[in-house]
Protein backbone atom coordinates (compact mmCIF):
# COMPACT_ATOMS: atom_id res chain seq x y z
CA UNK A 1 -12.68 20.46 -12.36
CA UNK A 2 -12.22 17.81 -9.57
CA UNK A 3 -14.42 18.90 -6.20
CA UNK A 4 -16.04 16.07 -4.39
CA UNK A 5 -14.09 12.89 -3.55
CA UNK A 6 -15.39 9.69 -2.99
CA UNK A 7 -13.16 7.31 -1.03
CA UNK A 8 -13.90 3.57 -1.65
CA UNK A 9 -12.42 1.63 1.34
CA UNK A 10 -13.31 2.30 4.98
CA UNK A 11 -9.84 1.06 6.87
CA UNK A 12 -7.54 3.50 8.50
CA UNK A 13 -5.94 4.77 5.43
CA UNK A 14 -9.28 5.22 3.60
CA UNK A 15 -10.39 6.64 6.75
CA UNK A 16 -7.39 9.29 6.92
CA UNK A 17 -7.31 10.14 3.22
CA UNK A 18 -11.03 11.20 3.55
CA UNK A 19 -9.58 13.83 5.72
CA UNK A 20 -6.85 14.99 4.23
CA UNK A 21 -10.23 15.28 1.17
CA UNK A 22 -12.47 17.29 3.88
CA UNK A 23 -9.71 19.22 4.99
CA UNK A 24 -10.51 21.99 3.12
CA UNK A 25 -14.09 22.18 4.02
CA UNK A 26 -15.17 20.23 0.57
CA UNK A 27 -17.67 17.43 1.25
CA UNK A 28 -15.96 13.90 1.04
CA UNK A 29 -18.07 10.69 0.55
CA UNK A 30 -16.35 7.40 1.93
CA UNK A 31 -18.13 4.07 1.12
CA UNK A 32 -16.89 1.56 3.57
CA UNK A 33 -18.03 -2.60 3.88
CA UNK A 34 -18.22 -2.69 7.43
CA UNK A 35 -21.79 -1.21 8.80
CA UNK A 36 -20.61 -0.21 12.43
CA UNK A 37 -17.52 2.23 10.27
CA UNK A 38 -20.62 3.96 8.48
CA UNK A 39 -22.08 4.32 11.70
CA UNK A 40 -19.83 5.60 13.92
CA UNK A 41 -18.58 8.39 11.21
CA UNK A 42 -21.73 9.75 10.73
CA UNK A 43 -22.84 9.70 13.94
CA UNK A 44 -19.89 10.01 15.85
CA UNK A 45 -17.26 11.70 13.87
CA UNK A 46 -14.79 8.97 14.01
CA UNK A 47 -13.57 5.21 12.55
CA UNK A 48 -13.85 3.44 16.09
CA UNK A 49 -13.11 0.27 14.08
CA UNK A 50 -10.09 0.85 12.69
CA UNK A 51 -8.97 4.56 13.20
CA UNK A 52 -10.31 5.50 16.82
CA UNK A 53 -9.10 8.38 18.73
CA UNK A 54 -8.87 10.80 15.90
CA UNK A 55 -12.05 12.95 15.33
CA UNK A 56 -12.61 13.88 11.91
CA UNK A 57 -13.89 16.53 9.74
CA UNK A 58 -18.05 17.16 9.55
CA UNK A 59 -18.08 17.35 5.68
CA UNK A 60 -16.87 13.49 5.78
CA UNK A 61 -19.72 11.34 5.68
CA UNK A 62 -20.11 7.67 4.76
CA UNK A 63 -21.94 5.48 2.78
CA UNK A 64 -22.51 1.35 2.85
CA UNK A 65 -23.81 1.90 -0.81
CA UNK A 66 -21.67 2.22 -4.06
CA UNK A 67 -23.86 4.12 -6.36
CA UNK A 68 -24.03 6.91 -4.17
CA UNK A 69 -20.01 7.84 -4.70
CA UNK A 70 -21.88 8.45 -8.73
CA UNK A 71 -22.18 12.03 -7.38
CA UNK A 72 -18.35 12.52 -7.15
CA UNK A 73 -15.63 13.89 -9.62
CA UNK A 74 -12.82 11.49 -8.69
CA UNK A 75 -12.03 7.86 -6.61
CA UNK A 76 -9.32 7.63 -4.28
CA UNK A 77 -9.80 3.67 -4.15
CA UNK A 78 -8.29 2.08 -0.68
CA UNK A 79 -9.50 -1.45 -0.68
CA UNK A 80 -7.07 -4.42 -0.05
CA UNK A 81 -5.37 -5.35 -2.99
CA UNK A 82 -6.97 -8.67 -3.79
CA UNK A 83 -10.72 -7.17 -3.48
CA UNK A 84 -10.18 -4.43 -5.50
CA UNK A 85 -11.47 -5.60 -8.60
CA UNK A 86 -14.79 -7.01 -7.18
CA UNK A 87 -15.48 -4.17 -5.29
CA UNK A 88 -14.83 -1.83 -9.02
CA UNK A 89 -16.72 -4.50 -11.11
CA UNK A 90 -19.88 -3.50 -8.08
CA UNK A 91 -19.57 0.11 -8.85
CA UNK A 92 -22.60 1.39 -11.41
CA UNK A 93 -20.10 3.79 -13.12
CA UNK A 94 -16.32 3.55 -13.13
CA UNK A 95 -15.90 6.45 -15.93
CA UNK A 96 -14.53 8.77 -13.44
CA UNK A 97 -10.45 9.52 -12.50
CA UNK A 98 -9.23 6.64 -10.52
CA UNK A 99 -6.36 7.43 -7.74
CA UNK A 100 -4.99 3.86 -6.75
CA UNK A 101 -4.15 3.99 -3.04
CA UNK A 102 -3.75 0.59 -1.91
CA UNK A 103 -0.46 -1.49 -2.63
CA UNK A 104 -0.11 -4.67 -3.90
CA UNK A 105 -0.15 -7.58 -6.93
CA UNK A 106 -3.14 -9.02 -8.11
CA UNK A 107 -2.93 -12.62 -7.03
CA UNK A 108 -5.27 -14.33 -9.44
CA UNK A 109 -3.47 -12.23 -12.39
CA UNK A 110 -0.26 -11.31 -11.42
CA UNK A 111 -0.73 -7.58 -12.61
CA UNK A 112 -0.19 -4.66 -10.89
CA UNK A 113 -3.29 -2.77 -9.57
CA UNK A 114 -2.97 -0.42 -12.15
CA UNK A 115 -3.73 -2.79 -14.83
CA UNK A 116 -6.55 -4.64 -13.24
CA UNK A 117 -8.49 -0.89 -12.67
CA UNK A 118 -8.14 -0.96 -16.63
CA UNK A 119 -9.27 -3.94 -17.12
CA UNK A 120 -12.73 -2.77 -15.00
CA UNK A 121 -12.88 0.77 -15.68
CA UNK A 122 -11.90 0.83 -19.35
CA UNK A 123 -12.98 4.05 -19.30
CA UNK A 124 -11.35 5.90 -16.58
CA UNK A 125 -7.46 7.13 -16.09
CA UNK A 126 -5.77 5.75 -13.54
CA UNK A 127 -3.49 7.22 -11.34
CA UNK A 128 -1.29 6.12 -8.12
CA UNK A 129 -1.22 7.76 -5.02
CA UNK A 130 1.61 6.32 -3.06
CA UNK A 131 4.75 7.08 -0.75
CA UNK A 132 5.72 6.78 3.26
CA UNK A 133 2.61 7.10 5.30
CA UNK A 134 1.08 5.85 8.44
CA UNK A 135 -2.87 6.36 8.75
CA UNK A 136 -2.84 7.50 12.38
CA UNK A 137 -0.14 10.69 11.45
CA UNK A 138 -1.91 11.53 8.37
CA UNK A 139 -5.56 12.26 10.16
CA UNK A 140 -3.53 13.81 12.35
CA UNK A 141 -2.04 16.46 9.65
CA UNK A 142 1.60 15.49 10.56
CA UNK A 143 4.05 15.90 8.20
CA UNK A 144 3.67 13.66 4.68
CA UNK A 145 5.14 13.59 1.12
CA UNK A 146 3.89 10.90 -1.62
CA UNK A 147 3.56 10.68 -5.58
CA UNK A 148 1.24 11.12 -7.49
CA UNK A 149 1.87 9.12 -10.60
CA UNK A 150 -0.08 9.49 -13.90
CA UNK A 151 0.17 9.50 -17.94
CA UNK A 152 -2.49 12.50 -17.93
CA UNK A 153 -0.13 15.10 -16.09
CA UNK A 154 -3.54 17.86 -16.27
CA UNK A 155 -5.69 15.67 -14.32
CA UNK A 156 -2.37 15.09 -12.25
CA UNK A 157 -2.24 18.27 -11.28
CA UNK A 158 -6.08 19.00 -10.74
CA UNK A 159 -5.98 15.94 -8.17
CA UNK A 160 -2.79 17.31 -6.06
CA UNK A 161 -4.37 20.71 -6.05
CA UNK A 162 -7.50 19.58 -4.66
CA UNK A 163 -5.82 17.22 -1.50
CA UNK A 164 -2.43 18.86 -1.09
CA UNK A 165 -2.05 20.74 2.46
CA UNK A 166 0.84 21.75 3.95
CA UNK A 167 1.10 19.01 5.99
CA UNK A 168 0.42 16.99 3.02
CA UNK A 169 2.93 17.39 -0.06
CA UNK A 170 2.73 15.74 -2.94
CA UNK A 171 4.98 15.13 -5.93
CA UNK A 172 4.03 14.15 -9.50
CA UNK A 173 5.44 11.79 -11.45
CA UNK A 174 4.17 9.88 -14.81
CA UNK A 175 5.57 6.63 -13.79
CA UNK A 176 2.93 4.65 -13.00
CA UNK A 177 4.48 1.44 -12.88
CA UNK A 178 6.99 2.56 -10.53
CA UNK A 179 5.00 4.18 -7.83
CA UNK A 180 3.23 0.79 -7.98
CA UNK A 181 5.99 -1.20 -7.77
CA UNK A 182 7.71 0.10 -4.49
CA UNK A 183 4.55 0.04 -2.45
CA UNK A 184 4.29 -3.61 -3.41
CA UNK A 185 7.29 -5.20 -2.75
CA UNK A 186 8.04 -2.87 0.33
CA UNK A 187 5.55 -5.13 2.29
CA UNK A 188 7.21 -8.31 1.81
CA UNK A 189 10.80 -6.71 2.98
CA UNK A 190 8.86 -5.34 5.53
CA UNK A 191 7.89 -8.46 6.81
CA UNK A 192 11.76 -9.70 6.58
CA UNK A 193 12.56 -6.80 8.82
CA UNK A 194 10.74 -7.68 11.37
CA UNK A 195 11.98 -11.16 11.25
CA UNK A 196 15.20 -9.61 11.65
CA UNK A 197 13.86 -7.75 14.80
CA UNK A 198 11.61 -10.22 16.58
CA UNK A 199 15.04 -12.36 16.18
CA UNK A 200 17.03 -9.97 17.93
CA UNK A 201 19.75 -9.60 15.50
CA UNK A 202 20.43 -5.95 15.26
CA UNK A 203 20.25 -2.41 13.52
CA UNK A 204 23.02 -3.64 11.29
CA UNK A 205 21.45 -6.82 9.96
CA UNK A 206 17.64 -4.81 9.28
CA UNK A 207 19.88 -1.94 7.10
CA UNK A 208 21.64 -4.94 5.06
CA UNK A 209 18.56 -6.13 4.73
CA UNK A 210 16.90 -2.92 3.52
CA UNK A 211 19.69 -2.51 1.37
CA UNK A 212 19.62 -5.85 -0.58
CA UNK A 213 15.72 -5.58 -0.58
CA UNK A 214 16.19 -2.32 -2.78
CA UNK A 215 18.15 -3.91 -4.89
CA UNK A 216 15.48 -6.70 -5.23
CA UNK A 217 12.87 -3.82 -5.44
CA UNK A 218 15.16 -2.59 -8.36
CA UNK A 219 15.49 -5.16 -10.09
CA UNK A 220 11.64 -6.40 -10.58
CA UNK A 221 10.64 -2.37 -10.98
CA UNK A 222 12.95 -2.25 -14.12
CA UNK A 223 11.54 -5.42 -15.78
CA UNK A 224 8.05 -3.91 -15.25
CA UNK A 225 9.09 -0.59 -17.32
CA UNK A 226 9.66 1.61 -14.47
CA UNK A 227 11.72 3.90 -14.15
CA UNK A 228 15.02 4.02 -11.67
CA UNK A 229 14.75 7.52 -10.22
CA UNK A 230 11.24 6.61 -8.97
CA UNK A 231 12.06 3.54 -7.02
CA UNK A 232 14.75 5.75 -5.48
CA UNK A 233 12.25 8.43 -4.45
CA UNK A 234 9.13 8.32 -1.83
CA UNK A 235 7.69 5.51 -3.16
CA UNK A 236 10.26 3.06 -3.32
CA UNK A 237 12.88 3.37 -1.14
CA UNK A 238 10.58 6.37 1.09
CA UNK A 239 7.96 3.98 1.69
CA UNK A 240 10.81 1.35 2.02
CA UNK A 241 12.68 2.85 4.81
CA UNK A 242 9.43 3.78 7.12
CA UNK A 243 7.88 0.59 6.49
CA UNK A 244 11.28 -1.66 7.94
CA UNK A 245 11.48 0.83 10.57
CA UNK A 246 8.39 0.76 13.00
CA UNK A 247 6.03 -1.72 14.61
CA UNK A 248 3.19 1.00 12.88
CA UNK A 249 3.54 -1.11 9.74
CA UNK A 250 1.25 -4.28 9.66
CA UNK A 251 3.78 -6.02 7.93
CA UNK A 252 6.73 -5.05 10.19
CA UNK A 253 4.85 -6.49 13.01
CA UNK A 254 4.26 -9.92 11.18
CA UNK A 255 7.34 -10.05 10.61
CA UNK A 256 7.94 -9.49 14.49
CA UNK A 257 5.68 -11.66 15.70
CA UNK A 258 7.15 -14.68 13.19
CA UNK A 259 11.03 -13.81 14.33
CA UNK A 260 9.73 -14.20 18.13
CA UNK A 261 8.44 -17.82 17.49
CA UNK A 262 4.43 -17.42 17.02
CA UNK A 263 3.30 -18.93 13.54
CA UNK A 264 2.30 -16.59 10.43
CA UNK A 265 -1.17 -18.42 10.66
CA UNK A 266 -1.93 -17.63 14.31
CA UNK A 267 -0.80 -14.36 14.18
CA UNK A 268 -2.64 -13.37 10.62
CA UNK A 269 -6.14 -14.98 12.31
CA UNK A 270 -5.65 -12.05 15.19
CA UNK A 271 -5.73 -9.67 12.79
CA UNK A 272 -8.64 -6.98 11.92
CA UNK A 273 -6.47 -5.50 9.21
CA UNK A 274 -4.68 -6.64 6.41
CA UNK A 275 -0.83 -7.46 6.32
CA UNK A 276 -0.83 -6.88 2.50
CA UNK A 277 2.94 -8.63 2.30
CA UNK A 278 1.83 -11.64 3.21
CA UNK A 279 -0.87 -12.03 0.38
CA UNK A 280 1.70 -10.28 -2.48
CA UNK A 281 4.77 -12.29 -1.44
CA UNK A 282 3.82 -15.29 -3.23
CA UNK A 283 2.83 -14.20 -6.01
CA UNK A 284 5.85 -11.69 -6.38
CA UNK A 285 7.87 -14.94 -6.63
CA UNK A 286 5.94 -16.45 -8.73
CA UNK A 287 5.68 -13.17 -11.22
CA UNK A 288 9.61 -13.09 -10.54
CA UNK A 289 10.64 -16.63 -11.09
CA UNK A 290 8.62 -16.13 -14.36
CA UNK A 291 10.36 -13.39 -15.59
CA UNK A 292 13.66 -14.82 -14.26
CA UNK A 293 13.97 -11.99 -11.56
CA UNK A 294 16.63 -12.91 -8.84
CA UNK A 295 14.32 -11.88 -5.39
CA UNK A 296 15.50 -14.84 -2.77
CA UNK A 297 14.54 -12.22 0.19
CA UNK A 298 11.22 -12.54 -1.24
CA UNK A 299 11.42 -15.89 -1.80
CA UNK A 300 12.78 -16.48 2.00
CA UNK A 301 9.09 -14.73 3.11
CA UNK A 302 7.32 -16.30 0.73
CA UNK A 303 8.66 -19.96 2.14
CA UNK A 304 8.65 -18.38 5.92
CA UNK A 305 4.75 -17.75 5.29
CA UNK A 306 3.57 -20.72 3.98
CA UNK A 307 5.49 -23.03 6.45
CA UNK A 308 7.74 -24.53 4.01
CA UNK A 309 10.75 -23.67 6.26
CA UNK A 310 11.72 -22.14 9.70
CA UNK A 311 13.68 -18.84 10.46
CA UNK A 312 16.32 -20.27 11.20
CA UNK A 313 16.60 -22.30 7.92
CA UNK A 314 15.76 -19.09 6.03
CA UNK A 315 18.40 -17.10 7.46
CA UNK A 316 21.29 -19.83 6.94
CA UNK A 317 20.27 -19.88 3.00
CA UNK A 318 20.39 -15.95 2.99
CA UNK A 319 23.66 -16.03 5.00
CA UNK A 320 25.45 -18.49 3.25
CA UNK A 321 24.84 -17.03 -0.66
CA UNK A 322 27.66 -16.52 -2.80
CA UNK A 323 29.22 -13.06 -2.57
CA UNK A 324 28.28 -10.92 -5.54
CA UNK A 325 28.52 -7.68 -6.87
CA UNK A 326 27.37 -5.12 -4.88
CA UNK A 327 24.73 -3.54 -8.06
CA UNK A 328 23.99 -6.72 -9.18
């Protein structure tokens, strides 16, 4: 029987998630990095670094130590993508259920997160928690719907009875590598659509764009083994749509900010959280070109980010491709 949570990652969506775990009056243990966020939560009842203005729950305390989160049944782990695995290979035990909440591609490996928490924890299951959701209106208890994607549909079901809510639905689903896949590559189009925005070139231009992105999505989910129907639910195209839609998303805003002239550089050196787009973009193209994966949206971010050309460069080469196919 799953009871306590422990929530490894202290940002806003670690932050909110330990919540949604409280919410019910259970105690929830959240280890975050940062000393002033295990401060201020146990002292003040609130993330002033990176969620401030929404009070949370007493029975959600925080930790700056690891081997305290040994006391809990299950890990919702929220770290950025590329520190994942050095924050699991830290933990004293990683035998326990791991719920993967973050979203992005390994750079050093190319794997999805799913198959680096292996790699760790060989002896834990994995599962993905994953869908359209902004930090700020989950610790609020607005409205959400994810999936919840494992092999081990019991323990599936233990872990949505334990943090669903009303205002918190979630649906299951034993595609891993699909619920994966859509919260990855989501960031990078998000990133396009704000180009798209910060350029000033219209509603009709950012739904193309989301359009051909999901069929880029599509395209690499399939040649990882997942299947269609999830990329077409909440966390593919769900998470697709809210994330190319509002200056909430990290990556949106990048995207913004590079469409209005400022450099990805400057603008990534501002930030106190992480645009995860701009760390899985290149090695979604690389992973891609590998496997022979037509993605040139992703490919246009990946060469926008680095400096390798301008915006207005990228958008001529996405403008003047060949007509195609609509499916292909």
């Amino acid at each position: 029987m799953i009871e306590r949570i422990g929530v490894i990652g202290g940002g806003a969506w670690g932050t909110a998630l330990a919540q949604v775990a409280a919410s019910k009056g259970h105690d929830t243990l959240l280890w975050a990095r940062e000393p002033e966020v295990v401060e201020t939560i146990n002292a003040l009842h609130e993330n002033r670094l990176f969620l401030a203005g929404r009070p949370l729950a007493a029975e959600v305390r925080a930790t700056g130590r690891l081997d305290e989160l040994d006391s809990c049944d299950a890990w919702l782990v929220v770290t950025p993508a590329q520190h994942m695995r050095s924050v699991l290979e830290q933990a004293p035990r990683c035998d326990r259920p791991l719920v993967l909440c973050s979203k992005g591609i390994e750079e050093r490996s190319g794997q999805l997160l799913n198959h680096v928490a292996r790699e760790v924890c060989p002896g834990a299951t994995v599962m993905v928690l994953s869908g359209p959701t902004f930090a700020h209106e989950v610790a609020s208890g607005l409205p959400t719907a994810l999936t919840l994607a494992s092999e081990d549909g019991d323990l599936a079901e233990q872990v949505r009875d334990r943090l669903a809510l009303p205002s918190f639905r979630i649906y299951l689903s034993e595609d891993v590598a699909g619920a994966e896949v859509g919260g990855a590559v989501k960031n990078v189009l998000a990133i396009a659509c704000g180009v798209v925005e910060g350029r000033g070139l219209g509603q009709n231009a950012r739904a193309a764009l989301i359009g051909r992105g999901f069929a880029e999505m599509t395209r690499f989910g399939l040649a990882c083994g997942a299947r269609r129907e999830t990329l077409a639910g909440l966390s593919g195209l769900g998470d697709l749509v809210l994330t190319c839609s509002s200056t909430s998303s990290r990556n949106f805003s990048l995207g913004k900010g590079i469409g209005e002239g400022r450099s990805a550089a400057e603008l990534m050196a501002d930030r106190r959280t992480v645009a995860e787009g701009a760390f899985t973009a290149p090695v979604l193209r690389r992973v891609a070109e590998q496997r022979g994966i037509d993605m040139p949206i992703v490919a246009a971010v990946d060469d926008l980010l680095a400096g390798r050309a301008s915006v207005d460069k990228v958008l001529e080469g996405l403008l003047s491709r060949p007509p195609r196919i609509e499916t292909h």
